[in-house]
C-alpha atoms as a PDB file:
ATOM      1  CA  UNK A   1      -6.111  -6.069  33.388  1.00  0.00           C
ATOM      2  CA  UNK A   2      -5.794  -8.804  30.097  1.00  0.00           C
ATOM      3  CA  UNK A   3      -3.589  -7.526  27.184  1.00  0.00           C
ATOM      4  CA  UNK A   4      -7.292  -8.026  25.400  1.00  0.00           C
ATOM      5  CA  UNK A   5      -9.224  -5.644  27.627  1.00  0.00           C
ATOM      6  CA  UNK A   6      -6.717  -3.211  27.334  1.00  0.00           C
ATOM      7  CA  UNK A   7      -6.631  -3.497  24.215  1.00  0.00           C
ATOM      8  CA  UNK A   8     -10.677  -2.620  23.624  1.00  0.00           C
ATOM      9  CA  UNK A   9     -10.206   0.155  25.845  1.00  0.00           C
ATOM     10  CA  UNK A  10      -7.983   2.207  23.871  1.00  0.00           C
ATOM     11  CA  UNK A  11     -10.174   0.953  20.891  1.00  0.00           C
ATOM     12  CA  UNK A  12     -13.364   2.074  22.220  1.00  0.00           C
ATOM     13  CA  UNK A  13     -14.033   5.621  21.518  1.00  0.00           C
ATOM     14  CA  UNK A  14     -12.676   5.001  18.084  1.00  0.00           C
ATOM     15  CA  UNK A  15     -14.332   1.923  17.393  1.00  0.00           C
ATOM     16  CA  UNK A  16     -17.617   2.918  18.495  1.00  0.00           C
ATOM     17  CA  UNK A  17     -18.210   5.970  17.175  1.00  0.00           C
ATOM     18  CA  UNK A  18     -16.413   5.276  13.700  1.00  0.00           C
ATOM     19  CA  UNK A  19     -18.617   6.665  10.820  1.00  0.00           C
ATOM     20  CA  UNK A  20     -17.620   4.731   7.037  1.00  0.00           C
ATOM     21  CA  UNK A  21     -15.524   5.492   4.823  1.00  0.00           C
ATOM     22  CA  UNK A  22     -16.829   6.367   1.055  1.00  0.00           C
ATOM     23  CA  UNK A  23     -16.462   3.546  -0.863  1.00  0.00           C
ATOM     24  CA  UNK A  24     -16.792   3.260  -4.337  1.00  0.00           C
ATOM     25  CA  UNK A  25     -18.197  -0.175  -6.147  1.00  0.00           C
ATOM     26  CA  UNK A  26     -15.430  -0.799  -9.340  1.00  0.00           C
ATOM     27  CA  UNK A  27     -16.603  -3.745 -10.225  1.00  0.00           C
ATOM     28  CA  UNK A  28     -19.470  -6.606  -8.938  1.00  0.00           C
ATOM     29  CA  UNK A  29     -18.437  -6.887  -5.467  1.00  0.00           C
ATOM     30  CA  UNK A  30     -15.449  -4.693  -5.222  1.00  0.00           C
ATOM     31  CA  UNK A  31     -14.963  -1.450  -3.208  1.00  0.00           C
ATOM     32  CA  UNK A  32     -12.097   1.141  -2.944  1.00  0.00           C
ATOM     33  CA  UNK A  33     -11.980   3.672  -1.246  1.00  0.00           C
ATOM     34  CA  UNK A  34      -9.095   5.894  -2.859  1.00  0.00           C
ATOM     35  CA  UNK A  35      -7.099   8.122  -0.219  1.00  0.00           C
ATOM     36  CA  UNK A  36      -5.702  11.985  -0.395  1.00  0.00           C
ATOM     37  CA  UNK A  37      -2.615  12.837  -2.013  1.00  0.00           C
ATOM     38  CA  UNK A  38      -0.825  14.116   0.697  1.00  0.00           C
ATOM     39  CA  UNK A  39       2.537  13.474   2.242  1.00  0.00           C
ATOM     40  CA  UNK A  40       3.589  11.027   4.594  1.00  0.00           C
ATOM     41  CA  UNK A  41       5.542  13.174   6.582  1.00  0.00           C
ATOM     42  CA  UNK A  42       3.398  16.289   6.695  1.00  0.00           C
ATOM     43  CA  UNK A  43       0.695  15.148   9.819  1.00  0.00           C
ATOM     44  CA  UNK A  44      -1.538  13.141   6.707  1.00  0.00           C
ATOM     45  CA  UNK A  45      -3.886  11.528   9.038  1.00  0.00           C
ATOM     46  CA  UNK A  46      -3.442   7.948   7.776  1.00  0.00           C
ATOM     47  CA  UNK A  47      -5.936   8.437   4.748  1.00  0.00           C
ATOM     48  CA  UNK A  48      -3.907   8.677   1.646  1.00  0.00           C
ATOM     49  CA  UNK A  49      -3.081   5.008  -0.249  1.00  0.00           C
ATOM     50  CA  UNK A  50      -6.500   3.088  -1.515  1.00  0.00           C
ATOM     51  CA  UNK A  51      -8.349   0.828   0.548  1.00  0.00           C
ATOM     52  CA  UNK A  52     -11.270  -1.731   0.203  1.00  0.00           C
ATOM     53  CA  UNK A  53     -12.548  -5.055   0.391  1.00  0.00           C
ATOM     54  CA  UNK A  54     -13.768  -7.594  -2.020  1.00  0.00           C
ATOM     55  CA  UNK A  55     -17.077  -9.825  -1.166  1.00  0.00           C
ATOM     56  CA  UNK A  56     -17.785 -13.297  -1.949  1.00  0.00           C
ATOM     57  CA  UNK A  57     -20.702 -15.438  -1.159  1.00  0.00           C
ATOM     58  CA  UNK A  58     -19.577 -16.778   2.192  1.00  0.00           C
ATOM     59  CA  UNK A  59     -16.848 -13.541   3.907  1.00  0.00           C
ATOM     60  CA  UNK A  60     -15.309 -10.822   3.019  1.00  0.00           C
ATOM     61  CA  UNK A  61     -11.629 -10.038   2.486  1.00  0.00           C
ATOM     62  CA  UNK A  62     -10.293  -6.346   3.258  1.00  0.00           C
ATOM     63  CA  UNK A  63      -7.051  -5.295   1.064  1.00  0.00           C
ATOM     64  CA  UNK A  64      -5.233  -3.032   3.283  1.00  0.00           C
ATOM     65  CA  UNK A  65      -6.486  -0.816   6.635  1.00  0.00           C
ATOM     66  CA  UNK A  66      -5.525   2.362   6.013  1.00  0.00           C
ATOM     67  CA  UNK A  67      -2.834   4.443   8.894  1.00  0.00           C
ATOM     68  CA  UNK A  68      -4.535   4.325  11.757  1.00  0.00           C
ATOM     69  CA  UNK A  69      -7.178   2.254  14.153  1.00  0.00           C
ATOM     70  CA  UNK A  70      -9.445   4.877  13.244  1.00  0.00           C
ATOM     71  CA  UNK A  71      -9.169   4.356   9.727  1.00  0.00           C
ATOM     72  CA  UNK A  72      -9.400   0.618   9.838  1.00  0.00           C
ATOM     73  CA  UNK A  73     -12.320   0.936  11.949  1.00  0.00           C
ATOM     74  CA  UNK A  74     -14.470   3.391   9.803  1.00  0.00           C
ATOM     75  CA  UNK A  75     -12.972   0.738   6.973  1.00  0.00           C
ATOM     76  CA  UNK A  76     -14.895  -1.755   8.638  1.00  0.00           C
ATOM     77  CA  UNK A  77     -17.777   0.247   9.070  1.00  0.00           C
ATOM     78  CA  UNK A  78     -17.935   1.008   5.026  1.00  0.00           C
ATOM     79  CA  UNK A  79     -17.921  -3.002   4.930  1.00  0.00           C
ATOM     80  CA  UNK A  80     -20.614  -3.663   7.182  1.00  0.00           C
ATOM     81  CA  UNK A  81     -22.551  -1.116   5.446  1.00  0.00           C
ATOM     82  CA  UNK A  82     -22.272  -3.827   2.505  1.00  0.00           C
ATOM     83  CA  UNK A  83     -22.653  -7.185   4.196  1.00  0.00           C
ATOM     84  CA  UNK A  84     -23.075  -8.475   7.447  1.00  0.00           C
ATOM     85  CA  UNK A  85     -20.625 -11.855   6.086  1.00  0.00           C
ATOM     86  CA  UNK A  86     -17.949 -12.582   8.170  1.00  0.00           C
ATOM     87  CA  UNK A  87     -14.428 -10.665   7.434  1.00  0.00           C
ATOM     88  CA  UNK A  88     -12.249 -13.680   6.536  1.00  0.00           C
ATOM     89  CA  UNK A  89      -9.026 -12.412   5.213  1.00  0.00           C
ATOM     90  CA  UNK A  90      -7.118  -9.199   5.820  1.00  0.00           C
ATOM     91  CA  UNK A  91      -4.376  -8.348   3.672  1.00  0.00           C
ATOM     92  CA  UNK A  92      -1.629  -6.319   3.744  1.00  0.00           C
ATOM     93  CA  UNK A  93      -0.352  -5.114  -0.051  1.00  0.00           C
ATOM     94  CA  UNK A  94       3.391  -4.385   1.645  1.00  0.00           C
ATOM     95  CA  UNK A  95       4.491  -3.190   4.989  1.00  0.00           C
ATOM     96  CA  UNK A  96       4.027   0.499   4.538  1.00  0.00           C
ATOM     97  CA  UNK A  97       2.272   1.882   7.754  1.00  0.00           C
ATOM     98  CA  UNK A  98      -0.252   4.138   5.553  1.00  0.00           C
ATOM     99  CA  UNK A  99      -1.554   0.789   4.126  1.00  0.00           C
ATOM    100  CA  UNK A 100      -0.955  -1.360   7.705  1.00  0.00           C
ATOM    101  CA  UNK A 101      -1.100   0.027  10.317  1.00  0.00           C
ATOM    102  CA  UNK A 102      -5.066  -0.021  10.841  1.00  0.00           C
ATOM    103  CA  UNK A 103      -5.342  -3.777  11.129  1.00  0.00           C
ATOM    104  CA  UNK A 104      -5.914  -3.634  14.646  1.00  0.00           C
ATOM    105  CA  UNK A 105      -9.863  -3.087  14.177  1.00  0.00           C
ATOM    106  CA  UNK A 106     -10.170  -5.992  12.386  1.00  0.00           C
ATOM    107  CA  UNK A 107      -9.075  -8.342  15.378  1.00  0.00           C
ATOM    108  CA  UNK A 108     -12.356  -8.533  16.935  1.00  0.00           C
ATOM    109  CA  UNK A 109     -13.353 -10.465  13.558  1.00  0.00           C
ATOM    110  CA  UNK A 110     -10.458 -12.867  13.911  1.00  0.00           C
ATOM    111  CA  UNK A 111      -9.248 -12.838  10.050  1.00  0.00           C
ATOM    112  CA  UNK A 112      -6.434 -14.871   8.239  1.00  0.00           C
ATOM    113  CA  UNK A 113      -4.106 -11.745   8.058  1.00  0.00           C
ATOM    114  CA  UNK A 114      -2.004 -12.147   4.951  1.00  0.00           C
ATOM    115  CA  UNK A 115       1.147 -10.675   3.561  1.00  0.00           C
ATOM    116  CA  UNK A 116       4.288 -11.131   1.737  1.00  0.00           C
ATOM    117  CA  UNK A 117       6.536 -14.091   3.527  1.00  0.00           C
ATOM    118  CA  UNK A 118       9.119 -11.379   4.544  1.00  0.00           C
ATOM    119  CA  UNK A 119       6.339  -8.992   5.847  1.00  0.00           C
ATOM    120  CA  UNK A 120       6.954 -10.023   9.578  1.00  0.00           C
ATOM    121  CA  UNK A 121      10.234  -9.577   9.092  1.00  0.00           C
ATOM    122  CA  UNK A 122       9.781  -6.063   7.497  1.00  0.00           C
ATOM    123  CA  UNK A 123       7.445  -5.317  10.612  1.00  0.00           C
ATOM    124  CA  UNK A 124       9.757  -6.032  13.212  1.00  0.00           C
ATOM    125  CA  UNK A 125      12.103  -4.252  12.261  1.00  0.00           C
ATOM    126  CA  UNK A 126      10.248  -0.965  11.309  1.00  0.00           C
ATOM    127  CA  UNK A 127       8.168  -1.340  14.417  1.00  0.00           C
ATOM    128  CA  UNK A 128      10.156   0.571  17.072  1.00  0.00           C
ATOM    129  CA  UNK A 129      10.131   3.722  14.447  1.00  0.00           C
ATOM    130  CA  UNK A 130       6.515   3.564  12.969  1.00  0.00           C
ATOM    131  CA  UNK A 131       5.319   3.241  16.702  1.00  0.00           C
ATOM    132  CA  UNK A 132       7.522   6.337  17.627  1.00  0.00           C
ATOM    133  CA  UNK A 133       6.219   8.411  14.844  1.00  0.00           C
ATOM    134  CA  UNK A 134       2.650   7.006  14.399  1.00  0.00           C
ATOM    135  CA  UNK A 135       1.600   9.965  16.604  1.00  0.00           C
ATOM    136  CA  UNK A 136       3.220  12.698  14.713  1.00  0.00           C
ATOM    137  CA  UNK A 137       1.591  10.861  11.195  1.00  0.00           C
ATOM    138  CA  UNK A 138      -2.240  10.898  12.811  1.00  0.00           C
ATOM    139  CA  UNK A 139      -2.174  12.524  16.268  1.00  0.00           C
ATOM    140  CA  UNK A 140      -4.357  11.115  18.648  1.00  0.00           C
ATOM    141  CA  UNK A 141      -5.795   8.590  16.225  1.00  0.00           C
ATOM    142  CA  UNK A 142      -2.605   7.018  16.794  1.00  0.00           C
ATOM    143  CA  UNK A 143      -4.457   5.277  19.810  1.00  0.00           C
ATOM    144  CA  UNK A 144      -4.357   1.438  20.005  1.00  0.00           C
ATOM    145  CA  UNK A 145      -1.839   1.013  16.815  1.00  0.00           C
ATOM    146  CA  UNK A 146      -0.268  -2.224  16.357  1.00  0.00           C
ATOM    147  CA  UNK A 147       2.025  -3.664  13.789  1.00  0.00           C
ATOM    148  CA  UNK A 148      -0.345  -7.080  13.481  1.00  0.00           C
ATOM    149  CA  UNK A 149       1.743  -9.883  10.918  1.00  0.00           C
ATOM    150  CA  UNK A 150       0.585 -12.011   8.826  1.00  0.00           C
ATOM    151  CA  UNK A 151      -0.745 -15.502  10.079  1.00  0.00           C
ATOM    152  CA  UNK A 152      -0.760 -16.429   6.535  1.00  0.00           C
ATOM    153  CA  UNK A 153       2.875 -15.852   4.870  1.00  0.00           C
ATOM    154  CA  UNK A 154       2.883 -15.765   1.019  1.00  0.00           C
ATOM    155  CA  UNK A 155       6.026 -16.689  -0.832  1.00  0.00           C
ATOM    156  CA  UNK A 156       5.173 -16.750  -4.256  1.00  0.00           C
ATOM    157  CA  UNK A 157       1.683 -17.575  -4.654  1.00  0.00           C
ATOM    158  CA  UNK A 158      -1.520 -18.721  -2.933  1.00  0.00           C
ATOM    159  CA  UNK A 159      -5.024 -18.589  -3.662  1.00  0.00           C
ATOM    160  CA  UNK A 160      -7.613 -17.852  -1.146  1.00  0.00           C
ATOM    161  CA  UNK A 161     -11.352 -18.052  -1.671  1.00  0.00           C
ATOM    162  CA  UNK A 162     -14.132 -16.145  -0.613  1.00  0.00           C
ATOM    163  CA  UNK A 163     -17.346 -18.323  -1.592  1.00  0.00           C
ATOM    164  CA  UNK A 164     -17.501 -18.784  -5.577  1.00  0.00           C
ATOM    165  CA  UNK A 165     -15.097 -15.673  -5.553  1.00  0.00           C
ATOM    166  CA  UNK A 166     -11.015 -16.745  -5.984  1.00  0.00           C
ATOM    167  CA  UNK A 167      -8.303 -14.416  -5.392  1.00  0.00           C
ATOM    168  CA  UNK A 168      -4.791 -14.909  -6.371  1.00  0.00           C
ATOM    169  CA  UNK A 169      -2.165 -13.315  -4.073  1.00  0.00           C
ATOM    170  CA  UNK A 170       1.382 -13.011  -5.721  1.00  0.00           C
ATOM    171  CA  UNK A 171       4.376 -12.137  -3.756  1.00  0.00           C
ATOM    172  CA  UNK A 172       7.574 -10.333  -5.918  1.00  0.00           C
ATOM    173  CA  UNK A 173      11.406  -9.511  -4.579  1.00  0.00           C
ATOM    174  CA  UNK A 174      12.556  -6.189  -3.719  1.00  0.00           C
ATOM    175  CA  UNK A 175      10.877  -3.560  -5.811  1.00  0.00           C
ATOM    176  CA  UNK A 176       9.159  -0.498  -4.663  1.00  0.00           C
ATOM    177  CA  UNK A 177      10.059  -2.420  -0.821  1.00  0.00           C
ATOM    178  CA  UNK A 178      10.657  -5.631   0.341  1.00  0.00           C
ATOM    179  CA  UNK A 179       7.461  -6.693   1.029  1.00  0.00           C
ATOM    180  CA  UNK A 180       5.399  -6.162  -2.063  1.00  0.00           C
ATOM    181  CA  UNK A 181       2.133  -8.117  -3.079  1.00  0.00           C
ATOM    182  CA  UNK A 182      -0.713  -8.358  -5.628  1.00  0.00           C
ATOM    183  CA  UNK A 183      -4.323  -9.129  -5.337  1.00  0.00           C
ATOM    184  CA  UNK A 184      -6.054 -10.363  -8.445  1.00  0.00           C
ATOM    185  CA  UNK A 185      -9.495 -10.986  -8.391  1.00  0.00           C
ATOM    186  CA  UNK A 186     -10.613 -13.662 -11.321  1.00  0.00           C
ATOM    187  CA  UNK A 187     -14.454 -13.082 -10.793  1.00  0.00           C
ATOM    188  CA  UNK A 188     -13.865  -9.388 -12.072  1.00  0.00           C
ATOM    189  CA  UNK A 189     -10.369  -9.781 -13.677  1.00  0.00           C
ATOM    190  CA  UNK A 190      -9.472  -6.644 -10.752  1.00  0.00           C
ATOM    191  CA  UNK A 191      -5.911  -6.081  -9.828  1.00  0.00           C
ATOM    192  CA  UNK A 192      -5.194  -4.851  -7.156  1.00  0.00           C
ATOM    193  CA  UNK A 193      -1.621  -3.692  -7.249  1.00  0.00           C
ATOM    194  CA  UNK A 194      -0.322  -1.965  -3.741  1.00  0.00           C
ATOM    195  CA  UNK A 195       1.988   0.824  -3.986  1.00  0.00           C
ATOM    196  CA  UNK A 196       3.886  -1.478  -7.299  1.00  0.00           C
ATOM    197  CA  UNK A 197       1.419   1.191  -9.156  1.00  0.00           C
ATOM    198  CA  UNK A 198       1.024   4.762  -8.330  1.00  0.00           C
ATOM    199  CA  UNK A 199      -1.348   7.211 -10.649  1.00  0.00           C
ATOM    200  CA  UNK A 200      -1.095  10.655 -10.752  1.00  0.00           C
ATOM    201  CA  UNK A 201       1.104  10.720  -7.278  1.00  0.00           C
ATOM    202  CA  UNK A 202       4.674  10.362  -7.978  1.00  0.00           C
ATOM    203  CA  UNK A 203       5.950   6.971  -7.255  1.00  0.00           C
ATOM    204  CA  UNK A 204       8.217   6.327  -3.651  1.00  0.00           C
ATOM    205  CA  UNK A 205      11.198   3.984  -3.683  1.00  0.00           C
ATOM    206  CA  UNK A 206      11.754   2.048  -0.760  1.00  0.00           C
ATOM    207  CA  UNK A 207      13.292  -0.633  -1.942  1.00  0.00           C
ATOM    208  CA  UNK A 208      15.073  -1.388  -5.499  1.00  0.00           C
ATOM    209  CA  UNK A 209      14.827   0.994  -8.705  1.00  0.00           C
ATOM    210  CA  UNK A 210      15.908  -1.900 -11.062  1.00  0.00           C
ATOM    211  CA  UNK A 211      14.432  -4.530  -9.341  1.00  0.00           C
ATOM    212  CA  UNK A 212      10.723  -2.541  -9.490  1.00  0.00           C
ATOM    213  CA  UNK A 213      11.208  -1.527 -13.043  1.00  0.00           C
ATOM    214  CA  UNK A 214      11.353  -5.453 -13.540  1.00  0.00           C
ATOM    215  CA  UNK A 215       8.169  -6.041 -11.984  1.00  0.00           C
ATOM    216  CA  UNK A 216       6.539  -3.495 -14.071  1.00  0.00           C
ATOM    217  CA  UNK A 217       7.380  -5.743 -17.208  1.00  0.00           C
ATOM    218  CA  UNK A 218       6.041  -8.672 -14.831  1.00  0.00           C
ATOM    219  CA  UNK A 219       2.594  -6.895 -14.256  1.00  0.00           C
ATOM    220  CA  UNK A 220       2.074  -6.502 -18.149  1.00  0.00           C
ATOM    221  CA  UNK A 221       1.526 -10.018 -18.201  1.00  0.00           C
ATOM    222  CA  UNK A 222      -1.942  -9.514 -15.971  1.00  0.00           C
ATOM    223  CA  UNK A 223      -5.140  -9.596 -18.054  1.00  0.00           C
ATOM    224  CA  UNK A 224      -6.581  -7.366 -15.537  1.00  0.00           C
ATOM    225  CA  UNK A 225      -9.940  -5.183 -16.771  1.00  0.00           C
ATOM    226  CA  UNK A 226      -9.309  -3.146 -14.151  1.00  0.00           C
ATOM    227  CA  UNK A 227      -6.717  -1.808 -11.554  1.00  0.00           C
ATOM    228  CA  UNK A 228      -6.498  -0.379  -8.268  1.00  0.00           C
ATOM    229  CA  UNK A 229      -3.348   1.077  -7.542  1.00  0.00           C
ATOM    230  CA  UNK A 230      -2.068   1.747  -4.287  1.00  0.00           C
ATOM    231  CA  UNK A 231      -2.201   5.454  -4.681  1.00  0.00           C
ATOM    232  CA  UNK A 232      -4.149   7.598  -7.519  1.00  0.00           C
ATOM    233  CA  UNK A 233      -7.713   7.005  -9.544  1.00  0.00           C
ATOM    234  CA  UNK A 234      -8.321   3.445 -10.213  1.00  0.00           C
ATOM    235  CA  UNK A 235      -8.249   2.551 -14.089  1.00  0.00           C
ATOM    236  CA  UNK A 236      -9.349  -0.226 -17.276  1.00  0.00           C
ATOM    237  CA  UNK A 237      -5.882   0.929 -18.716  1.00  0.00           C
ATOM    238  CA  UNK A 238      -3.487  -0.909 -16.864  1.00  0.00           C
ATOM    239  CA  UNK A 239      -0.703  -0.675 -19.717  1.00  0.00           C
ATOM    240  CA  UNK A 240      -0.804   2.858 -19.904  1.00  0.00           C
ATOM    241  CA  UNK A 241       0.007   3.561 -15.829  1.00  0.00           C
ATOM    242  CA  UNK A 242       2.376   1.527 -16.060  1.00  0.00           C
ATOM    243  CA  UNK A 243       3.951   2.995 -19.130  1.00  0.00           C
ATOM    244  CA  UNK A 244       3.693   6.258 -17.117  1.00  0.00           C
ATOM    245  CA  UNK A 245       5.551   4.658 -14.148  1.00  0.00           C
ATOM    246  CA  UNK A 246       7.941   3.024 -15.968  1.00  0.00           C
ATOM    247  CA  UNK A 247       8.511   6.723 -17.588  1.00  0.00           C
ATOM    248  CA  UNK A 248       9.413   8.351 -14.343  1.00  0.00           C
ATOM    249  CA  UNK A 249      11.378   5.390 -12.847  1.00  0.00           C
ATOM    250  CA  UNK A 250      13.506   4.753 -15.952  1.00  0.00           C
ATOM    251  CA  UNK A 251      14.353   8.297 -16.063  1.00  0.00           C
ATOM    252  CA  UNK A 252      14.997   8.493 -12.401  1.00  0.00           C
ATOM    253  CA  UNK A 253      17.618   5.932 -12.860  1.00  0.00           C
ATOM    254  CA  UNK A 254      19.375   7.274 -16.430  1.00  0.00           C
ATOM    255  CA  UNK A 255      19.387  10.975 -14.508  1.00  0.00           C
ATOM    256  CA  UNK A 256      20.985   9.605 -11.364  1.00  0.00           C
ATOM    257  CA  UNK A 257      23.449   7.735 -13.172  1.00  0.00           C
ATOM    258  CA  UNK A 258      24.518   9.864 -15.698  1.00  0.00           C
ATOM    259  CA  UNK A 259      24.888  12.160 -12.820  1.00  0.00           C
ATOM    260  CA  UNK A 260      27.475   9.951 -10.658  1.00  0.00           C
ATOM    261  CA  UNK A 261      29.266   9.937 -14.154  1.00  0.00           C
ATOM    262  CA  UNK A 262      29.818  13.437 -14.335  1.00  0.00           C
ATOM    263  CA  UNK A 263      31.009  13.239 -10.504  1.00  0.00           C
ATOM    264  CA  UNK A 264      28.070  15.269  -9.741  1.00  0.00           C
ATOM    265  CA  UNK A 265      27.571  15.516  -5.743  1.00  0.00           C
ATOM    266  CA  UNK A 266      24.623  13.974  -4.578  1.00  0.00           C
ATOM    267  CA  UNK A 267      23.345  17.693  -3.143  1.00  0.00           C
ATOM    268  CA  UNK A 268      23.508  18.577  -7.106  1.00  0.00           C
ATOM    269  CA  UNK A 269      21.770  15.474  -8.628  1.00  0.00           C
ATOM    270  CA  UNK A 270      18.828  15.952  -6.032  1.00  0.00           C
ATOM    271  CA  UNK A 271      17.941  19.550  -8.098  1.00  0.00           C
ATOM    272  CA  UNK A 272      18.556  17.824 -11.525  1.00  0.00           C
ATOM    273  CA  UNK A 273      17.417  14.176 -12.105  1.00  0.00           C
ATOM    274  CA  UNK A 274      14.054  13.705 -13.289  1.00  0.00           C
ATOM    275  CA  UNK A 275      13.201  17.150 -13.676  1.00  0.00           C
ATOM    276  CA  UNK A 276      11.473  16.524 -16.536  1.00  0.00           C
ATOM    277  CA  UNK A 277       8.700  14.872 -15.357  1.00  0.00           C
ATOM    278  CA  UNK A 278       8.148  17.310 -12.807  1.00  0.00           C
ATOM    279  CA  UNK A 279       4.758  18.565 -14.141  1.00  0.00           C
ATOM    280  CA  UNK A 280       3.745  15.219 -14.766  1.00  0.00           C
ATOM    281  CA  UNK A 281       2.838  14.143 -10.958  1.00  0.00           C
ATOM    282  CA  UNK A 282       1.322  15.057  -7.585  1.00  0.00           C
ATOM    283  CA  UNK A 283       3.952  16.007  -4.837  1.00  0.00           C
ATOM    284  CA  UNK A 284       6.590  15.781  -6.728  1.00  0.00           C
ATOM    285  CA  UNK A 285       9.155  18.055  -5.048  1.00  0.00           C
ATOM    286  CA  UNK A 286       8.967  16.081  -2.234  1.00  0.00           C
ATOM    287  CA  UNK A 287       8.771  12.432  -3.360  1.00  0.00           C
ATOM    288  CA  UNK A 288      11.334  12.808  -5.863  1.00  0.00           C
ATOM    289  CA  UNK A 289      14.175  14.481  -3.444  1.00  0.00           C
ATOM    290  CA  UNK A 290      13.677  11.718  -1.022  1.00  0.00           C
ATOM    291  CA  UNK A 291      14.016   9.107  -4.558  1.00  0.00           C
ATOM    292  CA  UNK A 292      17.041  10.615  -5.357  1.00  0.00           C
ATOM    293  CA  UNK A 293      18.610  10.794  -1.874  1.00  0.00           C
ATOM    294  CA  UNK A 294      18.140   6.743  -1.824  1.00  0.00           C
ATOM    295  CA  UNK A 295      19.319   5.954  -4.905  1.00  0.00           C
ATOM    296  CA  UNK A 296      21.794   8.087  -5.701  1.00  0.00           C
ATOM    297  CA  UNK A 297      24.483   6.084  -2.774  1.00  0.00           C
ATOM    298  CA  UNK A 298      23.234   2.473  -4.015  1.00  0.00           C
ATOM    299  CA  UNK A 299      23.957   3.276  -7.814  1.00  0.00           C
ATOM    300  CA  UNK A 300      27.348   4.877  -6.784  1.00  0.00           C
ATOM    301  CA  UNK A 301      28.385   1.123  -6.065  1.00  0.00           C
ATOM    302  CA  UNK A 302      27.012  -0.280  -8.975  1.00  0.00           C
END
């Protein structure tokens, strides 16, 4: 039996039977559908970071697949709901499997899959653990789930183009992980940030606390009219999320390192740092103990 045929198999009953995803319409052209707030590690069912596609006037490009086949697949559906124009780009916002790890129901369409230059990287090395866990994440929708890289590596920059529709991809070092990206849309002035912007959710650090909080003064810059984070309500007030971001992160960082001054333990500084914004985010017991347990050793060596 081909690797292909195999591959439709285990597709099938998901991609035949896949009903849409809500979608709403932001702006002329753009959809997002915006996931649950739920935790990673807590069976979430690979529907909690936003998801969409933009449409130009000759294909489609799809900005991140959700966690599962399943979920890319009733992604797809939501698109062909909108247009029957070819899917010509899939892209991956970082390596994260809640935004990546349904690109495998796009391959019938045969996109450009784009990402960060050190997403393939990122994937090989994560793929032996997001493979072994995938089923305890979404259960049996775990079914046909690949880690697909991109065939279209981006650096710093590139601009792709959908048919009288331009999108800008930008590529940034370590931050909230190694693999970060943006999507700007010029038709709509639309950002579309991945998980460098989370609303409402409390933000997860996989990567570099100082490096991300230097992004954040990078994504200032954007005259975007509108943004998409990775997780939370879009919003026309980019400034202001990321004020709130910057908030949580920069106290994150005083907390832990006042904390290391004192010669608190880490076991301590996990109950204490950033307490204050406790009230101020979704899931924040959770999010911020696993924050603190990263940074905390990597700001001990600063």
């Amino acid at each position: 039996m081909s690797h292909l045929l195999r591959l439709f198999l285990a597709l099938f009953p998901i991609l035949a039977f896949a009903a849409p995803l809500p979608v709403e319409q932001v702006a002329p052209g753009v959809y997002v559908h915006h996931g649950e707030h739920k935790d990673l590690n807590e069976g979430y069912g690979g529907d909690i970071c936003n998801i969409g596609f933009i449409v130009g006037s000759k294909g489609v490009a799809v900005i991140d697949t959700g966690g599962s086949p399943k979920i890319g697949a009733q992604l797809r559906e939501a698109v062909r709901k909108v247009t029957q124009l070819p899917i010509l780009y899939v892209i991956n916002t970082h390596v994260h499997p809640d935004h990546s790890l349904g690109n495998a129901a796009f391959k019938r369409d045969k996109p450009v899959f784009v990402g960060h230059g050190k997403l393939a990287e990122a994937m090989a090395q994560r793929k032996e653990a997001y493979l072994r866990n995938q089923r305890a994440w979404v259960g049996a929708d775990a079914a046909g789930t690949e880690l697909i890289p991109p065939t279209l590596p981006v650096t710093v920059t590139a601009d792709i183009d959908l048919g009288g529709r331009a999108l800008r991809l930008t590529a940034y070092p370590l931050a909230h992980s190694p693999t970060d990206m943006t999507v700007f849309d010029s038709a709509s002035n639309t950002l579309w940030t991945g998980d460098l912007l989370f609303i409402e959710r409390t933000p997860s650090i996989d990567g570099s606390l100082s490096g991300w909080l230097g992004v954040i003064e990078q994504l200032r810059a954007v005259p975007a009219a509108r943004v998409v984070p990775g997780h939370g309500s879009s919003t026309s007030n980019l400034l202001a999320a990321l004020d709130d971001e910057q908030r949580y992160l920069g106290t994150l960082l005083a907390d832990v390192r006042a904390a290391i001054e004192r010669g608190d333990s880490l076991e301590k500084t996990i109950t204490t740092a950033a307490q204050s914004e406790q009230k101020k985010w979704l899931l924040f017991d959770i999010v911020n103990r696993r924050n603190v347990a990263l940074v905390f050793p990597m700001l001990e060596w600063e």
